[in-house]
Structure formats: C-alpha cells, structure tokens
PDB file of N, CA and C in Angstrom:
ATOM      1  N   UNK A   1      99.775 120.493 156.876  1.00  0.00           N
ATOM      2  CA  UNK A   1      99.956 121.145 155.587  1.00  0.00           C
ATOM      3  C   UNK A   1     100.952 122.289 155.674  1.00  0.00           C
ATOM      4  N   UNK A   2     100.813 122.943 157.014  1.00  0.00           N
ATOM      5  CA  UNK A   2     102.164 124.045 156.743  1.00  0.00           C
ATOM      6  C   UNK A   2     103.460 123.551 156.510  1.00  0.00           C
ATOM      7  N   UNK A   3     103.606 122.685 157.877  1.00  0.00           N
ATOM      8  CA  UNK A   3     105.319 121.890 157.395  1.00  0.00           C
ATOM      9  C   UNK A   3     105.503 121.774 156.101  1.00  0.00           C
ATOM     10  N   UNK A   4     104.302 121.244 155.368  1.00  0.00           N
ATOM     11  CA  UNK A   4     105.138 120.580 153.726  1.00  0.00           C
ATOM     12  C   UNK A   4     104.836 121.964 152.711  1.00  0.00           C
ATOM     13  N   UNK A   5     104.302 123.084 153.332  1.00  0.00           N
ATOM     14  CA  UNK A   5     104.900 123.787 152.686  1.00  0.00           C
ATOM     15  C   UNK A   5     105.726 124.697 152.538  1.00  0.00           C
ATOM     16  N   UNK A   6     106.256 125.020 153.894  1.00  0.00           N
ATOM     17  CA  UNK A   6     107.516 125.809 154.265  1.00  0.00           C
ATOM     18  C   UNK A   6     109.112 124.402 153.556  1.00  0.00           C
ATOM     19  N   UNK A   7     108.395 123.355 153.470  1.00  0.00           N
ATOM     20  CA  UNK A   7     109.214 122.420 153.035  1.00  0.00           C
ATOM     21  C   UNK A   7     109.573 122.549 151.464  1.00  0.00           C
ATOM     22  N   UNK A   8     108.646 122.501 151.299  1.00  0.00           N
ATOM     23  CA  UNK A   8     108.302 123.057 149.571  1.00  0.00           C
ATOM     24  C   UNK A   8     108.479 124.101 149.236  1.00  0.00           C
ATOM     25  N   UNK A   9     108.192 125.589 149.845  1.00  0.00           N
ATOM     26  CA  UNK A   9     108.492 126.766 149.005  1.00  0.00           C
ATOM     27  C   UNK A   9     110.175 127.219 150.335  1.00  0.00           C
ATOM     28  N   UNK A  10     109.688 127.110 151.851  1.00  0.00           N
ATOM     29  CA  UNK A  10     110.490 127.577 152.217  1.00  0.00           C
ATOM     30  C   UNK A  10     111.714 127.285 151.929  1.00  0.00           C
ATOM     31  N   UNK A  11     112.695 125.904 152.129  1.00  0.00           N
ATOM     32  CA  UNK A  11     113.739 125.574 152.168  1.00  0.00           C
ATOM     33  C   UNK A  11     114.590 125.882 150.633  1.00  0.00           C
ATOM     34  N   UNK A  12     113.855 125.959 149.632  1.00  0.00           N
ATOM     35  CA  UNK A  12     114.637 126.219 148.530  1.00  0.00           C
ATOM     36  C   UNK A  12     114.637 127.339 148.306  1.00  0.00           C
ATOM     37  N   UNK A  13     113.640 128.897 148.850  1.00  0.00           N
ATOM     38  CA  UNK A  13     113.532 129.901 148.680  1.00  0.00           C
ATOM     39  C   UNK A  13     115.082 130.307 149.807  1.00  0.00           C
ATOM     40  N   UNK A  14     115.477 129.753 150.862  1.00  0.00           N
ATOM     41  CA  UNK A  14     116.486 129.919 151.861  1.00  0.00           C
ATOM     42  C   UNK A  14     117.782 129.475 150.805  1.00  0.00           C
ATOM     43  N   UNK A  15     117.665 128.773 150.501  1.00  0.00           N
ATOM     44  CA  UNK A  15     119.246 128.054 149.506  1.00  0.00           C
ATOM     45  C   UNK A  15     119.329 128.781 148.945  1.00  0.00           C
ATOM     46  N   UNK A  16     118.600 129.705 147.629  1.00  0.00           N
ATOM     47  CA  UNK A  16     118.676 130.375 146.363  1.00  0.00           C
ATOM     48  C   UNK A  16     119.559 131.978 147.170  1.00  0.00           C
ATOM     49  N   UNK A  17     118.803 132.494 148.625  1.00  0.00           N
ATOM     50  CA  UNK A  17     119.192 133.669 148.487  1.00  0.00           C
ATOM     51  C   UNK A  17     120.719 133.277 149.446  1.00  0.00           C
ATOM     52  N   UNK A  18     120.409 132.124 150.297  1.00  0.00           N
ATOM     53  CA  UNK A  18     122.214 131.575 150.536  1.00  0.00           C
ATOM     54  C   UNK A  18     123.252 131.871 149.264  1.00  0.00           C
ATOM     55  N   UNK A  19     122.619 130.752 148.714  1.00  0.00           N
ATOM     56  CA  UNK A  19     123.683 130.594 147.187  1.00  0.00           C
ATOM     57  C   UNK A  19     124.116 132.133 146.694  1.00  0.00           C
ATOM     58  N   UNK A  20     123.104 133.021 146.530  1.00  0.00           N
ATOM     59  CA  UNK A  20     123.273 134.288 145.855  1.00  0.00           C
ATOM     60  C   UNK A  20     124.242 134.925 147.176  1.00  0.00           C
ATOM     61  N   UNK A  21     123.989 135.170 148.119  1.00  0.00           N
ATOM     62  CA  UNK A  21     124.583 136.188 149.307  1.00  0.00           C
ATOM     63  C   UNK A  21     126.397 135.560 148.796  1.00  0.00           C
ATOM     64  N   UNK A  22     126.570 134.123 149.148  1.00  0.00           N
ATOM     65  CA  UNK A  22     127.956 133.237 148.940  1.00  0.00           C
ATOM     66  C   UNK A  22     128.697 134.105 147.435  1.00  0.00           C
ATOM     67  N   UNK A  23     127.803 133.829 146.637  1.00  0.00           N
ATOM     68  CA  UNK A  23     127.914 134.235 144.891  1.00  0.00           C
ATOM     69  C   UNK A  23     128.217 135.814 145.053  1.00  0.00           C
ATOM     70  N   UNK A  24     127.701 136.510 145.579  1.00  0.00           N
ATOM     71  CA  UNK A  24     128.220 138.218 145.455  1.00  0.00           C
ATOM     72  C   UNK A  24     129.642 138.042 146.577  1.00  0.00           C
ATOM     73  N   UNK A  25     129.452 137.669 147.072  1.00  0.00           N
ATOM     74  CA  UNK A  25     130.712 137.366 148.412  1.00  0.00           C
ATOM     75  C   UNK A  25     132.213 137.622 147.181  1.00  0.00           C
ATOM     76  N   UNK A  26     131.547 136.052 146.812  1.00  0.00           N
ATOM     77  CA  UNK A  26     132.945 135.960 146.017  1.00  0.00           C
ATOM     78  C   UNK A  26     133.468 136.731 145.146  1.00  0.00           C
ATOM     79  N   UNK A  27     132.069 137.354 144.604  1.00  0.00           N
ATOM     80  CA  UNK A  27     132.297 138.439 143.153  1.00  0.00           C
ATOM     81  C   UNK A  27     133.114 139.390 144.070  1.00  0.00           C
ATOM     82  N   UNK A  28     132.889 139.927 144.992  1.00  0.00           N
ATOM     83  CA  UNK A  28     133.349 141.432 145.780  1.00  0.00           C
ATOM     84  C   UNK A  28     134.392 141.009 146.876  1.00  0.00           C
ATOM     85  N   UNK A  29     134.863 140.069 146.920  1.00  0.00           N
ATOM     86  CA  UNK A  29     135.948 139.728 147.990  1.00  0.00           C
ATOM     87  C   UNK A  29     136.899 140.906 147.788  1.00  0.00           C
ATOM     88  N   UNK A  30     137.350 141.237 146.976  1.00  0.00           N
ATOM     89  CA  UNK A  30     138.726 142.291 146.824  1.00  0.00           C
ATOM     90  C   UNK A  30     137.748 143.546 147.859  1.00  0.00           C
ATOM     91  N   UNK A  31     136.755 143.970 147.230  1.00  0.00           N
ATOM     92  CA  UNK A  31     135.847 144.996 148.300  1.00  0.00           C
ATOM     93  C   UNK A  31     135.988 144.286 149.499  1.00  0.00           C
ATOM     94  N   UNK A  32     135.792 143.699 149.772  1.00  0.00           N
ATOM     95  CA  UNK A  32     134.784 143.371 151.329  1.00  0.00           C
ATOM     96  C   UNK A  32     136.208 143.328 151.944  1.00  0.00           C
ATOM     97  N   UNK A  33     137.281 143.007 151.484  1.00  0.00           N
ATOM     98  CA  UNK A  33     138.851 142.583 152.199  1.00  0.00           C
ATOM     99  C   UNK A  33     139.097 144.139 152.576  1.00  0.00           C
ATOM    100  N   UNK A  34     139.174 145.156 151.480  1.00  0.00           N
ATOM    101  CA  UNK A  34     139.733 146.320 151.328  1.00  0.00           C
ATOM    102  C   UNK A  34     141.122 146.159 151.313  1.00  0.00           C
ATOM    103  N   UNK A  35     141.857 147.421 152.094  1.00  0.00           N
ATOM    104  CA  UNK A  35     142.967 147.387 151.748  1.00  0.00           C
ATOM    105  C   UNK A  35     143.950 148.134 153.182  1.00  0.00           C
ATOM    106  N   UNK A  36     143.055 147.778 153.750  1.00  0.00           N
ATOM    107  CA  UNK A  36     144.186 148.004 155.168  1.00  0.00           C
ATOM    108  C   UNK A  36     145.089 146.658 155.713  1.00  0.00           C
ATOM    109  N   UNK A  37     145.811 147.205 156.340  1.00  0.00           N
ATOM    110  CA  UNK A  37     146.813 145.726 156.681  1.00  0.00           C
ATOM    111  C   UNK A  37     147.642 145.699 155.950  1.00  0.00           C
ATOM    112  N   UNK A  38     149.018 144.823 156.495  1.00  0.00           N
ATOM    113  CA  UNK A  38     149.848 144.140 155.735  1.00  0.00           C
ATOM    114  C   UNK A  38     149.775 143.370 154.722  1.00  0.00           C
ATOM    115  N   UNK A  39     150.423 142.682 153.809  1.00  0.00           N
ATOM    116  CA  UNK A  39     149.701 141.831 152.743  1.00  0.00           C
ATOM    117  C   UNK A  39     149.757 140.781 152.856  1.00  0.00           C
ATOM    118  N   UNK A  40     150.387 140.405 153.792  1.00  0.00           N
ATOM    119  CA  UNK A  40     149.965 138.952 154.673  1.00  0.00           C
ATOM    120  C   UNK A  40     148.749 138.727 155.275  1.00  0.00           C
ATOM    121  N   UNK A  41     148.350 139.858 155.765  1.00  0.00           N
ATOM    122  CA  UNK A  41     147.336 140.189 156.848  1.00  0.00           C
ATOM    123  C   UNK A  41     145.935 140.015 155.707  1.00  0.00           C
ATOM    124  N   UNK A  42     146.124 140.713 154.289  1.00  0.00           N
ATOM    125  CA  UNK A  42     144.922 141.017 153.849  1.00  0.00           C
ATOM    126  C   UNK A  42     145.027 139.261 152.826  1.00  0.00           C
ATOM    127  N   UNK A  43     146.007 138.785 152.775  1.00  0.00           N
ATOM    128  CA  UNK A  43     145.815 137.557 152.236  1.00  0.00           C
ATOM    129  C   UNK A  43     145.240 136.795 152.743  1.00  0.00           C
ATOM    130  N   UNK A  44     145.576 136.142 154.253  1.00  0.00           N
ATOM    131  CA  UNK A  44     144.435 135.555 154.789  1.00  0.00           C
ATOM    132  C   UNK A  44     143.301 136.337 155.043  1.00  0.00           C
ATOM    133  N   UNK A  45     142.914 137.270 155.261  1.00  0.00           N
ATOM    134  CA  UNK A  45     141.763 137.761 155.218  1.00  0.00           C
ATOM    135  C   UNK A  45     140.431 136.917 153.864  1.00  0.00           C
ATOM    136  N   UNK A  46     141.334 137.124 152.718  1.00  0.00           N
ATOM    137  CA  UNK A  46     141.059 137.072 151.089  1.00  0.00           C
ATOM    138  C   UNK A  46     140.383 135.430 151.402  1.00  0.00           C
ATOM    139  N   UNK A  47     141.645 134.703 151.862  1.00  0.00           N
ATOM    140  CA  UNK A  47     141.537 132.895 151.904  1.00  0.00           C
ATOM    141  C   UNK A  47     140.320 132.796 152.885  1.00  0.00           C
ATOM    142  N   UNK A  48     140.197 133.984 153.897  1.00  0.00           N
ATOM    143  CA  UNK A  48     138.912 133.547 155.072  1.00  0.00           C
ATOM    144  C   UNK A  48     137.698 133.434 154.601  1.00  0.00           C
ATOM    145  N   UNK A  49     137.461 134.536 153.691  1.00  0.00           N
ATOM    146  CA  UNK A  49     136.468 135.482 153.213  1.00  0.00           C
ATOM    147  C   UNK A  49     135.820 134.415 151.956  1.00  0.00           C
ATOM    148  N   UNK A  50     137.000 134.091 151.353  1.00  0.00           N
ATOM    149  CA  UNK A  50     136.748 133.348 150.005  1.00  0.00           C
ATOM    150  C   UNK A  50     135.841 132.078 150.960  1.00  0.00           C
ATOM    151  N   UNK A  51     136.542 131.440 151.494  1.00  0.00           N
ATOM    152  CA  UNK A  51     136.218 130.024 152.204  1.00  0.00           C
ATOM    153  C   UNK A  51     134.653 130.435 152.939  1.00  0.00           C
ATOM    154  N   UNK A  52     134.167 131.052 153.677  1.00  0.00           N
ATOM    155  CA  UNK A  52     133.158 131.751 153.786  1.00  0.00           C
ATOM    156  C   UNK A  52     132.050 131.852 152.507  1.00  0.00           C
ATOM    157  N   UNK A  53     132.816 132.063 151.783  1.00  0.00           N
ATOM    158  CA  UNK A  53     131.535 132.539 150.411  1.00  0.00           C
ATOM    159  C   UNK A  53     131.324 131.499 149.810  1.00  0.00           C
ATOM    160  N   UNK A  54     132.272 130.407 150.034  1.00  0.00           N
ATOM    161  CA  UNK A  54     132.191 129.064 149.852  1.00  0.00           C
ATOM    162  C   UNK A  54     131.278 128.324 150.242  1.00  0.00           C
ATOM    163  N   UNK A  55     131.203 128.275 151.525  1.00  0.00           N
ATOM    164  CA  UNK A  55     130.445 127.846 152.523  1.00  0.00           C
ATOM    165  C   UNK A  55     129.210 128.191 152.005  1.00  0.00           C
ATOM    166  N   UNK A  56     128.784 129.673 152.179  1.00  0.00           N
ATOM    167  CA  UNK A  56     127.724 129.986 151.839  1.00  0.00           C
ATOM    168  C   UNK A  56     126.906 129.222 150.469  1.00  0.00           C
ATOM    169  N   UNK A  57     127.335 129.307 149.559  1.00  0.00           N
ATOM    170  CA  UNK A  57     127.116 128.402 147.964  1.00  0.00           C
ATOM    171  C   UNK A  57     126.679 126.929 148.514  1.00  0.00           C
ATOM    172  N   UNK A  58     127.789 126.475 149.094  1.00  0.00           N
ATOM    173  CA  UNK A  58     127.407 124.604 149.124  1.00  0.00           C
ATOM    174  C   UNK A  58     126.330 124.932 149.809  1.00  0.00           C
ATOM    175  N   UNK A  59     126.544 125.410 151.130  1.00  0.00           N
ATOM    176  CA  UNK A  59     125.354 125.099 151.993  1.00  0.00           C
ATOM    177  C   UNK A  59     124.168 125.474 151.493  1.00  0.00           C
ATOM    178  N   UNK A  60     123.883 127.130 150.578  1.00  0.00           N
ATOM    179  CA  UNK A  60     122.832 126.826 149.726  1.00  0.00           C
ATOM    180  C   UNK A  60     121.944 125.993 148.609  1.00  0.00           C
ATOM    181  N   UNK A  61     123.081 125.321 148.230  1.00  0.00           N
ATOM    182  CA  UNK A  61     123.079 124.291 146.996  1.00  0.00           C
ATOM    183  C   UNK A  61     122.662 123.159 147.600  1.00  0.00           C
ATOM    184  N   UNK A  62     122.916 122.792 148.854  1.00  0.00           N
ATOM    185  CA  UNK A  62     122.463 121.935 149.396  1.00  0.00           C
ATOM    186  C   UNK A  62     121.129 121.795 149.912  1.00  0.00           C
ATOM    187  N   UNK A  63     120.663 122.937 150.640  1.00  0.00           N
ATOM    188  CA  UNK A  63     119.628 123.317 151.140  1.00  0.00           C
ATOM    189  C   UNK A  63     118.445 123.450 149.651  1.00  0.00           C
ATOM    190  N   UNK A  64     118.944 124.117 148.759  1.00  0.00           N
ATOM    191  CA  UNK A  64     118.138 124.158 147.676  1.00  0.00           C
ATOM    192  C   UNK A  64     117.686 122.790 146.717  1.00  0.00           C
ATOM    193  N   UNK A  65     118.450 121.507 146.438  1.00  0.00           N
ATOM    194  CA  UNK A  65     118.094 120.407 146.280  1.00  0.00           C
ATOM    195  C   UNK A  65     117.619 119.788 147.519  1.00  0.00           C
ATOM    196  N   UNK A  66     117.798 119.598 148.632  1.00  0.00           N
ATOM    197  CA  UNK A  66     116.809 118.862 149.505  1.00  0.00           C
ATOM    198  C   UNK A  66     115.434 119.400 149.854  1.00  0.00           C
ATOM    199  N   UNK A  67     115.279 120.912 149.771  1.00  0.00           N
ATOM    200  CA  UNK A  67     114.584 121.041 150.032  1.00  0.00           C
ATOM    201  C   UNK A  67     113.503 120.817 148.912  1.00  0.00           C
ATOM    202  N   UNK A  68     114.089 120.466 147.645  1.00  0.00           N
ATOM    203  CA  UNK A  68     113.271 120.463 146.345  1.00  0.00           C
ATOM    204  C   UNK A  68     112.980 118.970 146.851  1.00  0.00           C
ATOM    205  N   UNK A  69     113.803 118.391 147.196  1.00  0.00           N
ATOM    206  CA  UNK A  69     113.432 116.746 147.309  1.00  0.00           C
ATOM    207  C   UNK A  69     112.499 116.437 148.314  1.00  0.00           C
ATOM    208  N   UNK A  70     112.734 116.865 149.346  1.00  0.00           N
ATOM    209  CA  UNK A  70     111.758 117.239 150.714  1.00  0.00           C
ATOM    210  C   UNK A  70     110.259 117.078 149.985  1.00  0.00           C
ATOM    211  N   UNK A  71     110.670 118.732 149.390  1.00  0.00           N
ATOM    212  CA  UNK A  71     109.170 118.972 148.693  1.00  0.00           C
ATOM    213  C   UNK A  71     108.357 117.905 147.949  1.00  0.00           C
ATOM    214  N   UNK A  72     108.823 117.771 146.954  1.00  0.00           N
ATOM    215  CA  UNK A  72     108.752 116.404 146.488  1.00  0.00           C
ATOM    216  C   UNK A  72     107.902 115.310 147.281  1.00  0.00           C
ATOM    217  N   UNK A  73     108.706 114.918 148.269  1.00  0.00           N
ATOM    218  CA  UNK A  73     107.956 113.728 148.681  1.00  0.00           C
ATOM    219  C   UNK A  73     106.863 114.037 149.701  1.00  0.00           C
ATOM    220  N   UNK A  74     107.013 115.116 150.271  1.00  0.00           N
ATOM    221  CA  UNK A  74     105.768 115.415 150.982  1.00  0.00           C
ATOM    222  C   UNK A  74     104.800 116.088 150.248  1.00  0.00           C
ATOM    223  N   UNK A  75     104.832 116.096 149.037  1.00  0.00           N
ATOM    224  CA  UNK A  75     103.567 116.598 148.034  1.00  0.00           C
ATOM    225  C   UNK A  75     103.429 115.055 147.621  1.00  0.00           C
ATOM    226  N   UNK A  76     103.691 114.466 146.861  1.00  0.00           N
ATOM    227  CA  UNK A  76     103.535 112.562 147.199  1.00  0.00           C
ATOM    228  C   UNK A  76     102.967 112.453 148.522  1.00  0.00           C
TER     229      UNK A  76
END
C-alpha cells in the first residue's frame, strides 16, 4: 500500500513543484542571467538557462501525468 501511494500522491506532487520551479525559471531568466559578461557571454547563458527551465516543465509534465496514470491503475 505505500508504493501505490507515494505513486498516487507522490509522483504528481514532484511534477507540479518541477513544472512550477521550470515556470518561475523562465519568468526570471533576465534575473537569474544578470548582467555581467559580454553579450555573447550572457546570451548563451539566456539559451542555457532558458533550455534548463525547459527541461524542468516537460520533465514535470511528464512526471505529473504518469504519475496520475500510475495512480490510476494501482488504485484499480
């Protein structure tokens, strides 16, 4: 019974605050880059950072439907 419910509450409670951490990422990239460096330097920084906050989102989005599906079938 624990597995299916760390399956059930845990894995989508992990996606939501993924998704959100990814989601402020992106809102505050100009912050989080700042403004030292060249502007080459802080551009890829921007493209790293962005791609990162990216990451973060899918992989929550992902984690947050399977783990709903997970849930799902191990409550079935």
């Amino acid at each position: 019974m624990t597995g299916e419910v760390f399956t059930a509450v845990g894995l989508p409670v992990v996606g939501v605050v993924l998704f959100a951490v990814g989601w402020w990422g992106r809102r505050q990239l100009d912050v989080l880059v700042g403004t030292l460096g060249s502007p080459d330097l802080l551009e890829r920084r921007r493209q790293t950072m962005g791609r990162g906050a990216l990451a973060c989102m899918v992989g929550g989005a992902i984690l947050l439907v399977g783990g709903v599906a997970l849930g799902i079938v191990a409550i079935l």
